[in-house]
C-alpha atoms as a PDB file:
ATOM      1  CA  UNK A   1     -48.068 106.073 -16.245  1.00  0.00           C
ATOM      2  CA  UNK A   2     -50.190 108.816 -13.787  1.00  0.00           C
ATOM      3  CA  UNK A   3     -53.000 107.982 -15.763  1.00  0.00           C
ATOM      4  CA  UNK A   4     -52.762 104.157 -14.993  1.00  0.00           C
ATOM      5  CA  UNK A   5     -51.637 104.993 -11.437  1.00  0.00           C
ATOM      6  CA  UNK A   6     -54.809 107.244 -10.572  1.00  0.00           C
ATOM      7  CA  UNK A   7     -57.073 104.855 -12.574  1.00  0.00           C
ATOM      8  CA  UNK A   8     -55.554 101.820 -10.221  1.00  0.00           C
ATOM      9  CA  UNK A   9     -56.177 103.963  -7.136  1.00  0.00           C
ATOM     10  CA  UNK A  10     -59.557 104.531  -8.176  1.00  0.00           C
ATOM     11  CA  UNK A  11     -60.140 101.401  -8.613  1.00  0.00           C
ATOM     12  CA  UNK A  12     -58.990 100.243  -5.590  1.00  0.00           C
ATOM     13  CA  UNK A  13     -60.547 103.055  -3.624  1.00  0.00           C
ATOM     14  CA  UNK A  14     -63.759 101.857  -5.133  1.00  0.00           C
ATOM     15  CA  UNK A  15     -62.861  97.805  -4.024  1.00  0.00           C
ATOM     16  CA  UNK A  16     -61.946  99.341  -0.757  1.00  0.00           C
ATOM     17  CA  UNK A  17     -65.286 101.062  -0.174  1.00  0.00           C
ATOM     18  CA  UNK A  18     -67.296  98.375  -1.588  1.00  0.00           C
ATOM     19  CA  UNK A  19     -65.527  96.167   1.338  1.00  0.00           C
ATOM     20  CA  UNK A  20     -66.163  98.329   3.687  1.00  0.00           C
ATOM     21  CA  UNK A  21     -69.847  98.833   2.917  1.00  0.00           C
ATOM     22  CA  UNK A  22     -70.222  95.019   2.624  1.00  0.00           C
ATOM     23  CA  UNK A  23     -68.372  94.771   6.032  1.00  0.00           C
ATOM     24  CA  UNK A  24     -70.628  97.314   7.582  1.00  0.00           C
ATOM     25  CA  UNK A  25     -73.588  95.312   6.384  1.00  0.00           C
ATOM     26  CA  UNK A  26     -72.577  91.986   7.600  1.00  0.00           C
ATOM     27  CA  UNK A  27     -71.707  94.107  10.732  1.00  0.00           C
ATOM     28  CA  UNK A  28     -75.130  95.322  10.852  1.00  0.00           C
ATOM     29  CA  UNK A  29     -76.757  91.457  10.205  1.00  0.00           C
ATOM     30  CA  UNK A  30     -74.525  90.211  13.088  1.00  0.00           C
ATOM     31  CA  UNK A  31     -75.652  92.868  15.718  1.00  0.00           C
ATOM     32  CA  UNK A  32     -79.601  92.099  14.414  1.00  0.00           C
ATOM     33  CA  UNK A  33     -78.822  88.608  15.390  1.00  0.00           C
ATOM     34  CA  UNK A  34     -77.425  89.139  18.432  1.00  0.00           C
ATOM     35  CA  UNK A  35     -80.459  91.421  19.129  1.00  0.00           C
ATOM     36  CA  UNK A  36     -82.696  88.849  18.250  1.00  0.00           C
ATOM     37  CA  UNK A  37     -81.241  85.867  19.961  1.00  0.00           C
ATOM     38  CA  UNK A  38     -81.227  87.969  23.294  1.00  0.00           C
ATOM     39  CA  UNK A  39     -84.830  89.010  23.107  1.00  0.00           C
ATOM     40  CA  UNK A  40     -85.313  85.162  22.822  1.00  0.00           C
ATOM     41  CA  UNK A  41     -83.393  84.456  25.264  1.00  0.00           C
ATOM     42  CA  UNK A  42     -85.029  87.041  27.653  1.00  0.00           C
ATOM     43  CA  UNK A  43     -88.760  85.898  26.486  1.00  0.00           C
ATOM     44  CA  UNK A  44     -87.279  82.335  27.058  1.00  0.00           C
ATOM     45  CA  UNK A  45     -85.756  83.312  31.178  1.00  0.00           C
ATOM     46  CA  UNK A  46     -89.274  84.717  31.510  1.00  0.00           C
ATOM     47  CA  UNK A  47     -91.093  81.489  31.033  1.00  0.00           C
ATOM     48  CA  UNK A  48     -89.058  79.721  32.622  1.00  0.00           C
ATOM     49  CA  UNK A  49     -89.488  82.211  35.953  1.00  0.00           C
ATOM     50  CA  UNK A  50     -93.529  82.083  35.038  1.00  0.00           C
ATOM     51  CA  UNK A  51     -93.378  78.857  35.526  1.00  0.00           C
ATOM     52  CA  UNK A  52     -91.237  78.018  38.153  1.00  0.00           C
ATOM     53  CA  UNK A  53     -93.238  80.957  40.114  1.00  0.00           C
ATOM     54  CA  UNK A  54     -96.566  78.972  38.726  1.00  0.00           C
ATOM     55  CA  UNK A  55     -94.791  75.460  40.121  1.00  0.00           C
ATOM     56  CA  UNK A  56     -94.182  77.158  43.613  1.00  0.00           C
ATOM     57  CA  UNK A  57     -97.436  78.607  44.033  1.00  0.00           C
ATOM     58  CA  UNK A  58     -99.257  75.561  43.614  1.00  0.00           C
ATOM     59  CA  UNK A  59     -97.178  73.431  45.469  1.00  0.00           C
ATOM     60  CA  UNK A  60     -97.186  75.766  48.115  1.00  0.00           C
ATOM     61  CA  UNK A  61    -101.096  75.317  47.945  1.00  0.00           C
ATOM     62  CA  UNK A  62    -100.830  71.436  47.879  1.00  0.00           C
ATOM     63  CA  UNK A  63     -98.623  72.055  50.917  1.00  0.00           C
ATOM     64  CA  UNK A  64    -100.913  74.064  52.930  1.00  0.00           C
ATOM     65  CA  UNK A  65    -103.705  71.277  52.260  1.00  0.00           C
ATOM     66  CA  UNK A  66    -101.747  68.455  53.112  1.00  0.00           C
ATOM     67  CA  UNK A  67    -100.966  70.459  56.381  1.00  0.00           C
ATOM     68  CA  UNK A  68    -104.331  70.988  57.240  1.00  0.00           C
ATOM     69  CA  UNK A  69    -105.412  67.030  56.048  1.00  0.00           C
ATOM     70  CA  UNK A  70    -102.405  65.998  58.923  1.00  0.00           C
ATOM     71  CA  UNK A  71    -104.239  68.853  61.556  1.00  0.00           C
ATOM     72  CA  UNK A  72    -107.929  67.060  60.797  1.00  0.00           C
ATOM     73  CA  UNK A  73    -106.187  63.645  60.918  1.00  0.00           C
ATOM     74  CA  UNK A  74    -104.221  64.215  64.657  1.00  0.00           C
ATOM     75  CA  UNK A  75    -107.586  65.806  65.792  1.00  0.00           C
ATOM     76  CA  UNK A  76    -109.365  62.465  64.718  1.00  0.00           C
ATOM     77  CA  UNK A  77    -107.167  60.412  66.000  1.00  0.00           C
ATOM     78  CA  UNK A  78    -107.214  62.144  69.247  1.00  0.00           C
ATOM     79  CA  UNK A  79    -110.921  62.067  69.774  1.00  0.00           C
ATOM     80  CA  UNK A  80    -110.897  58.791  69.048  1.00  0.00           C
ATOM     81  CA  UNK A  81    -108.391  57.720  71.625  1.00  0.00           C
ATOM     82  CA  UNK A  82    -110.411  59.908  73.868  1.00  0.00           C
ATOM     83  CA  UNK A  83    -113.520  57.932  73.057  1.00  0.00           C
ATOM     84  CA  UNK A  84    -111.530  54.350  73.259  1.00  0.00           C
ATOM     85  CA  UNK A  85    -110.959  55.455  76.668  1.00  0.00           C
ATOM     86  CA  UNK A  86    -114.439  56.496  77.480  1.00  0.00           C
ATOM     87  CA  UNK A  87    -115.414  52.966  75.936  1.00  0.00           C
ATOM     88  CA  UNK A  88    -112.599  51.349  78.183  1.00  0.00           C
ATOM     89  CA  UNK A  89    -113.938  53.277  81.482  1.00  0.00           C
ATOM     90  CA  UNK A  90    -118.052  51.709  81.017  1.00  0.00           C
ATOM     91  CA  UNK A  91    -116.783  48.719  80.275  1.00  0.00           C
ATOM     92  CA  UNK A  92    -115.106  48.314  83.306  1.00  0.00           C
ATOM     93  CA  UNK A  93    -118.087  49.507  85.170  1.00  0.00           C
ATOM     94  CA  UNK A  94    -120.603  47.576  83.343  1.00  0.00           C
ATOM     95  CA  UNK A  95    -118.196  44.677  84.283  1.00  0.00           C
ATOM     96  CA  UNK A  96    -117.922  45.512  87.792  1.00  0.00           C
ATOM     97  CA  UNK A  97    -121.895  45.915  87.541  1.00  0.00           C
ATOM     98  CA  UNK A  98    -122.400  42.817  85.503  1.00  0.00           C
ATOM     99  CA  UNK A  99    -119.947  41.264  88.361  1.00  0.00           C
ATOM    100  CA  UNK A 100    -121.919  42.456  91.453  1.00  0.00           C
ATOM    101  CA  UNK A 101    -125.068  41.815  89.913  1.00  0.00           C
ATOM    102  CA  UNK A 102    -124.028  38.057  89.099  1.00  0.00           C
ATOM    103  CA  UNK A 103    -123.220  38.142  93.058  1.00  0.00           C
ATOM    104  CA  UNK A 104    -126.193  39.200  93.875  1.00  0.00           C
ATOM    105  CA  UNK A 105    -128.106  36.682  91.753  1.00  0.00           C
ATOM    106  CA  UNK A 106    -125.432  34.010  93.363  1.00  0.00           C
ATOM    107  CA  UNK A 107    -126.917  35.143  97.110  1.00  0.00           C
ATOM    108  CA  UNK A 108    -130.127  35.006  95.792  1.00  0.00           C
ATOM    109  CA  UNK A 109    -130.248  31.651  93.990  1.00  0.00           C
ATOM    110  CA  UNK A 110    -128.637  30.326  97.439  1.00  0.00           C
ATOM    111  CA  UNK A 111    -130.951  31.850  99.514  1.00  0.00           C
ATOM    112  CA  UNK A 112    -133.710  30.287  97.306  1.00  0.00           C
ATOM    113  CA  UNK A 113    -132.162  26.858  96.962  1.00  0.00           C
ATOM    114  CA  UNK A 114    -132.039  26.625 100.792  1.00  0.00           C
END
């Protein structure tokens, strides 16, 4: 009976290591996993942030150039409304010339007819 006793206890002792070392080993494959899938997920959060810092930087370059597009634009713009006026102002004094001048051919065709 203490034979079959021990021999049971062995052989449980031997089924209860073999558990544990198979438990320990799945233990280990879970924590290489995990391991893995974080280093993934950190390479992964570091694209991402390359590219959202690659996205920024060349919008913030297409926003500087549109800025400075808008800056040439309003100075256009402005010289040209400074040169419609300029155009306005000898008009109105080739008009007023073009006005006295037709006067002065008026007198002078009356003077001529009489």
């Amino acid at each position: 009976q203490l034979h079959l006793t021990t021999t049971e206890k062995n052989e449980l002792a031997r089924s209860l290591e073999m558990a544990q070392n198979q438990l320990q080993e799945k233990e280990s494959e879970i924590k290489r996993e995990i391991s893995e899938c974080k280093d993934r997920l950190l390479q992964a959060e570091k694209e991402h942030q390359d590219a959202l810092t690659e996205a920024n930087r060349k919008n913030e370059v297409e926003i500087e150039a549109c800025h400075e597009k808008i800056s040439s634009l309003e100075q256009f713009i402005s010289s040209q409304k400074l040169e419609i006026e300029h155009l306005k102002s000898n008009k109105e004094l080739l008009n007023n010339s073009l006005k006295e001048a037709n006067q002065a051919l008026g007198e002078l065709l009356k003077t001529k007819v009489r």
